[in-house]
C-alpha atoms as a PDB file:
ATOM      1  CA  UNK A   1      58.939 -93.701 -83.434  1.00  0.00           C
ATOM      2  CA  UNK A   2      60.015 -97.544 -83.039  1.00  0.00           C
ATOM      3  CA  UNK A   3      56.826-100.187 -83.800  1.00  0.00           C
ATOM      4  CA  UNK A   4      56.538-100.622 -80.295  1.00  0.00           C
ATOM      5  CA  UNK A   5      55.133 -96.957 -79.271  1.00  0.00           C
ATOM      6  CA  UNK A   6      58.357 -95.497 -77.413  1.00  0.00           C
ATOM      7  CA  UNK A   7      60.174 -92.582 -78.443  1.00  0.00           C
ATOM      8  CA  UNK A   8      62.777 -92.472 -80.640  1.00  0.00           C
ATOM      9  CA  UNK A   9      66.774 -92.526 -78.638  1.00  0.00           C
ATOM     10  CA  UNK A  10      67.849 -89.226 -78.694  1.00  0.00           C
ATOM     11  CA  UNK A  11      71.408 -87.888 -78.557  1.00  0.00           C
ATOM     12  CA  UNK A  12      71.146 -87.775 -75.039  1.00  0.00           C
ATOM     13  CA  UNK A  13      69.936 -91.467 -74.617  1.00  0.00           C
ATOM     14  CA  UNK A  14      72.915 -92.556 -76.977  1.00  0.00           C
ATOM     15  CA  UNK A  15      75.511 -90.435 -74.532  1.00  0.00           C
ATOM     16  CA  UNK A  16      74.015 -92.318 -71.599  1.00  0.00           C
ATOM     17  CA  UNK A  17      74.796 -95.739 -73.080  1.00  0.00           C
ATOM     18  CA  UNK A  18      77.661 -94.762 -74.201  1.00  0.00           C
ATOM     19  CA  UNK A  19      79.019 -93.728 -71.135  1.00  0.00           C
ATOM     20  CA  UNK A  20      78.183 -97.239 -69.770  1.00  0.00           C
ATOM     21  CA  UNK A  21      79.938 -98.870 -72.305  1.00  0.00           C
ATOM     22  CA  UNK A  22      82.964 -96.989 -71.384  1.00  0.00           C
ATOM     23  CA  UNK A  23      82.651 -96.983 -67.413  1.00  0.00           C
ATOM     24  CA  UNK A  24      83.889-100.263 -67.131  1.00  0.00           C
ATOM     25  CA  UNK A  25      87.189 -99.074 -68.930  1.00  0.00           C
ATOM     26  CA  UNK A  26      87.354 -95.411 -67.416  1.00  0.00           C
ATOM     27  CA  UNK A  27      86.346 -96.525 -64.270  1.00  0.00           C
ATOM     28  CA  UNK A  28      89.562 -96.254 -62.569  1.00  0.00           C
ATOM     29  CA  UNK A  29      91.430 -94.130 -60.327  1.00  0.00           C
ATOM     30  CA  UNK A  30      92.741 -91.103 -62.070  1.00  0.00           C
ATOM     31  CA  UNK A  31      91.021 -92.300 -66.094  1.00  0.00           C
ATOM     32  CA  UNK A  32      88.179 -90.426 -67.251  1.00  0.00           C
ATOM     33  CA  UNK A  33      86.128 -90.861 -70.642  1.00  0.00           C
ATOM     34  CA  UNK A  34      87.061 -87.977 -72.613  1.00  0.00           C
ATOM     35  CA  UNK A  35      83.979 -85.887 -74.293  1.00  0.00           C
ATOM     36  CA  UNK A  36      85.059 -86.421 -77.566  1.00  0.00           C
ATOM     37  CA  UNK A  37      84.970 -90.343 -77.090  1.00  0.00           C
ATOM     38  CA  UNK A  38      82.041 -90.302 -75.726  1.00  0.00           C
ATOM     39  CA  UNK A  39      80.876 -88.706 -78.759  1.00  0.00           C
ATOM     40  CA  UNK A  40      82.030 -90.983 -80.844  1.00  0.00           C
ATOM     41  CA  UNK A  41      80.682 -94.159 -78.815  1.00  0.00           C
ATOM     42  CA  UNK A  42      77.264 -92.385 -79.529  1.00  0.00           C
ATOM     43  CA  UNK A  43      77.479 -91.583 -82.985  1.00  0.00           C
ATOM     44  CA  UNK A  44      78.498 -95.194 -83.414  1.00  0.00           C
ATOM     45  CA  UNK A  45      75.386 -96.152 -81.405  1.00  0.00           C
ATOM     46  CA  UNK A  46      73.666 -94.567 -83.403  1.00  0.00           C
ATOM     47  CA  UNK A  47      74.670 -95.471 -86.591  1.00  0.00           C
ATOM     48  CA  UNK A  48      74.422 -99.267 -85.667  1.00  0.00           C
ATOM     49  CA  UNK A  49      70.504 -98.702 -84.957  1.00  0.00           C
ATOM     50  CA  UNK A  50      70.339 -97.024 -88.263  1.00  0.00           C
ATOM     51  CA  UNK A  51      71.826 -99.953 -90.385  1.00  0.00           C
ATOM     52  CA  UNK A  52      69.796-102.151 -88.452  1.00  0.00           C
ATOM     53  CA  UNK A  53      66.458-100.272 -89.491  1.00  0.00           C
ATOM     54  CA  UNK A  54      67.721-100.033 -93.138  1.00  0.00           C
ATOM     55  CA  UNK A  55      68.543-104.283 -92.713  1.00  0.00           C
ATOM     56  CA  UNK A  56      65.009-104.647 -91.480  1.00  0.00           C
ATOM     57  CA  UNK A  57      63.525-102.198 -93.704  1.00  0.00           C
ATOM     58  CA  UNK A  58      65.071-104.022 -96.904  1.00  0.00           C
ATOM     59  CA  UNK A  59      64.329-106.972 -96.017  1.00  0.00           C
ATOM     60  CA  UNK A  60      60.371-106.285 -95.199  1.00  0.00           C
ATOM     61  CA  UNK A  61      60.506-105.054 -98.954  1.00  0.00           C
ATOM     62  CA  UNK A  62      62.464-107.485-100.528  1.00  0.00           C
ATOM     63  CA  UNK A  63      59.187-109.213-101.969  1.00  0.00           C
ATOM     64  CA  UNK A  64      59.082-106.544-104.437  1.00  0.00           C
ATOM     65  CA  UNK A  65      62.682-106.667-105.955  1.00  0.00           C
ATOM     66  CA  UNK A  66      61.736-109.558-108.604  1.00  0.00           C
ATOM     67  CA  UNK A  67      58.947-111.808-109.967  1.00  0.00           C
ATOM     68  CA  UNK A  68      60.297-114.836-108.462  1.00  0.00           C
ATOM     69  CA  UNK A  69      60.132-113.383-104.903  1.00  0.00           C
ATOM     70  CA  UNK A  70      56.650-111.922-105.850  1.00  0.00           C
ATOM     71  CA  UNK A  71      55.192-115.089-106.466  1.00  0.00           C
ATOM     72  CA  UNK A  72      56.535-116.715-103.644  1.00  0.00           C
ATOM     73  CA  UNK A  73      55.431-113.881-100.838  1.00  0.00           C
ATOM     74  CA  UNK A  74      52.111-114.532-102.815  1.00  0.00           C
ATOM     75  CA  UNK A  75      52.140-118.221-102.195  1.00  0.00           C
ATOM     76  CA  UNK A  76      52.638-117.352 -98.760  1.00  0.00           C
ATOM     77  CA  UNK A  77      49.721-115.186 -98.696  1.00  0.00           C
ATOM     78  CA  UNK A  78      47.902-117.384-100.329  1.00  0.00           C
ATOM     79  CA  UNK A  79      47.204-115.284-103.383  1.00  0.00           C
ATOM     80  CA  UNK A  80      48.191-116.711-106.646  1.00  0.00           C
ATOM     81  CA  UNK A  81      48.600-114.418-109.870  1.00  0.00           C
ATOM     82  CA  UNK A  82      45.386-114.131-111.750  1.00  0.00           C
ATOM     83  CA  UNK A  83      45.631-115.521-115.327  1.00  0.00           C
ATOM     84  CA  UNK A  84      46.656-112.138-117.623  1.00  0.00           C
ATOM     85  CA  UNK A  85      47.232-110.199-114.327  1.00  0.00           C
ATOM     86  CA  UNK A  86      50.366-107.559-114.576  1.00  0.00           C
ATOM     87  CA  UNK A  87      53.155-107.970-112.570  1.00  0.00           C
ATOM     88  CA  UNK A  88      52.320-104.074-110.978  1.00  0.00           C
ATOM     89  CA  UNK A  89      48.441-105.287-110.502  1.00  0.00           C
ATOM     90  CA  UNK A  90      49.601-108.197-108.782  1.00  0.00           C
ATOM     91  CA  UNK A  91      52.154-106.578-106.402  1.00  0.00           C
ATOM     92  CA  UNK A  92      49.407-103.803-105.392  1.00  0.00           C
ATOM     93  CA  UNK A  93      46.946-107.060-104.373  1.00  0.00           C
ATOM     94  CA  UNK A  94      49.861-108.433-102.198  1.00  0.00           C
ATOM     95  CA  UNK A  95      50.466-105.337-100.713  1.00  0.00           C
ATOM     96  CA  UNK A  96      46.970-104.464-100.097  1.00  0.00           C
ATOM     97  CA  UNK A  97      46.330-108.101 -98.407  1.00  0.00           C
ATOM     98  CA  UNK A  98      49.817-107.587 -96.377  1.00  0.00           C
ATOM     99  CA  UNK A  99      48.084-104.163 -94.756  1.00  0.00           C
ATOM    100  CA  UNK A 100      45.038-105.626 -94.320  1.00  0.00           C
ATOM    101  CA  UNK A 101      46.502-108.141 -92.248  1.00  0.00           C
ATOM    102  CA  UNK A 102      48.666-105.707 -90.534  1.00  0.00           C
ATOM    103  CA  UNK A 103      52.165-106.786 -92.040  1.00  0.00           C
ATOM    104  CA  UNK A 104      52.499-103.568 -94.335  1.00  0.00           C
END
């Protein structure tokens, strides 16, 4: 499911943009989009909204990949590090205000 409550695309939905893409190529007397590029066009479609996700997925978690970018999403937050507080302690407060607020 995307964040916004709609089904996922399906192979089907991929085919049917695909074959828009390529109307305004095939769409002449005697052309036709082959099967096999259609295919393709959707397998591309769908691999584009699959790097996206992975983009927007990595980013959302980036926070987590050092101490520096720790302390900074905390600043954000508004939630410093407690004196003596482990990194792992720390990161579990973040992520516990980020759901809280819905951002998790």
């Amino acid at each position: 499911m995307t964040s916004d409550k709609r089904p996922a695309p399906s192979l089907t939905d991929d085919l049917h943009q695909a074959e828009a893409l390529l109307t305004p190529i095939f769409d002449k007397p005697g052309r036709t989009a082959h099967l096999v590029l259609l295919l393709l066009a959707a397998i591309w479609l769908a691999v584009e909204r699959l790097r996206q996700a992975v983009q927007a997925s990595a980013s959302a978690d980036a926070w987590q990949s050092s101490e520096a970018a720790t302390l900074v999403k905390g600043r954000e937050l508004g939630l410093e590090a407690r004196p003596g507080e482990r990194m792992p302690d720390y990161r579990a407060r973040l992520a516990e205000a980020l759901k809280v607020q819905g951002r998790a």
